[in-house]
Protein backbone atom coordinates (compact mmCIF):
# COMPACT_ATOMS: atom_id res chain seq x y z
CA UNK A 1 51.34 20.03 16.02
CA UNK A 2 53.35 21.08 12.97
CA UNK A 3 56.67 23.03 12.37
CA UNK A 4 56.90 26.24 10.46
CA UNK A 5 60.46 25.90 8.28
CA UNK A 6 60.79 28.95 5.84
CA UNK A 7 62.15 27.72 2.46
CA UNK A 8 64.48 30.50 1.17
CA UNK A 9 67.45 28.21 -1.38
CA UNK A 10 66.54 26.32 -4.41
CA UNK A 11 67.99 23.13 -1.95
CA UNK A 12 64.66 24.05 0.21
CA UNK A 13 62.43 24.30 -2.86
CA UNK A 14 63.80 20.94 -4.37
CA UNK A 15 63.15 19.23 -1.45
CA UNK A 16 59.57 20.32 -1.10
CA UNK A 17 58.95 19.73 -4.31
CA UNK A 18 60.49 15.95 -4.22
CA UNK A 19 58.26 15.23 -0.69
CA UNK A 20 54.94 16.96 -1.80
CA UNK A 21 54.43 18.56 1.44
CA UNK A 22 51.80 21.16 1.86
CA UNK A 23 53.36 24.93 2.07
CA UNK A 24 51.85 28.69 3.25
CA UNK A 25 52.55 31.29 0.87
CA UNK A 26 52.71 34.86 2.68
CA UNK A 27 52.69 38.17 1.27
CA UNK A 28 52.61 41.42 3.07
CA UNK A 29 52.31 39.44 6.06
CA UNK A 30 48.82 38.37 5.11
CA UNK A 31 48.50 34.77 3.98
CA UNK A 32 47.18 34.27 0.54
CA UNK A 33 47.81 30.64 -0.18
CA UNK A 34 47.63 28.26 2.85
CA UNK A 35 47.69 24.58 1.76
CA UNK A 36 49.04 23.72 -1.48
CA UNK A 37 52.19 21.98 -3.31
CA UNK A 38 55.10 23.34 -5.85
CA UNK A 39 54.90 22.43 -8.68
CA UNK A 40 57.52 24.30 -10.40
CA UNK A 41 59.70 26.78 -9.40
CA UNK A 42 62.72 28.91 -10.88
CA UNK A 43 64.81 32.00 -9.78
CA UNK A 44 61.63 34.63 -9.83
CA UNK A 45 58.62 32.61 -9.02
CA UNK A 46 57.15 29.50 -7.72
CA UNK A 47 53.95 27.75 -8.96
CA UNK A 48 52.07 26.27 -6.19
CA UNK A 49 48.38 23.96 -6.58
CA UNK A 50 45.90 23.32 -4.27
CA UNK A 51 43.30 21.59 -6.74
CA UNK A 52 43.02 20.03 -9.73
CA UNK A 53 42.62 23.47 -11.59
CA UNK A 54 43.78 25.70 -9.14
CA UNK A 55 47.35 27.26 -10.09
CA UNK A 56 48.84 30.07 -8.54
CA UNK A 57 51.95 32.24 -9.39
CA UNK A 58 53.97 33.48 -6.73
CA UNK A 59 57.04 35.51 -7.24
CA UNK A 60 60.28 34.69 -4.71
CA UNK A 61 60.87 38.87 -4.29
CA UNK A 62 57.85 39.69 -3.21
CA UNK A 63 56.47 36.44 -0.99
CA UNK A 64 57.46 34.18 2.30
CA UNK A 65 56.90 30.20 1.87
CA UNK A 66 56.70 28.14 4.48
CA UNK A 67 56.68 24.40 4.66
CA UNK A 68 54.22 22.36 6.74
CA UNK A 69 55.92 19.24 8.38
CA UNK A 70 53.98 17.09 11.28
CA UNK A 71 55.88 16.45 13.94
């Protein structure tokens, strides 16, 4: 079973970024990005991948991101 933690501080970013763990990106309360890791993010927008070649740009205003932990 995993646990849903919302990431909303740069602290909760950082730390996903440092770990690698998989994240669900939510916007209009529809998910549009369900398995991927940050690679970058900054005060407007995060930049999550999935695949080798597959980046997507998410702004912070306008999207929820979750983190995926096991338990």
């Amino acid at each position: 079973m995993s646990i849903n933690r919302k990431l909303l501080t740069d602290s909760d970013f950082e730390e996903a970024l440092e770990k690698q763990t998989r994240i669900r990106v939510f916007r209009d309360n529809q998910i549009i990005d369900a398995s991927s890791t940050i690679v970058r993010f900054d005060s407007s927008t995060v930049v999550t991948q999935s695949s080798v070649s597959d980046l997507m740009y998410h702004a912070r205003s306008e999207c929820e991101f979750f983190d995926l932990r096991k338990r």
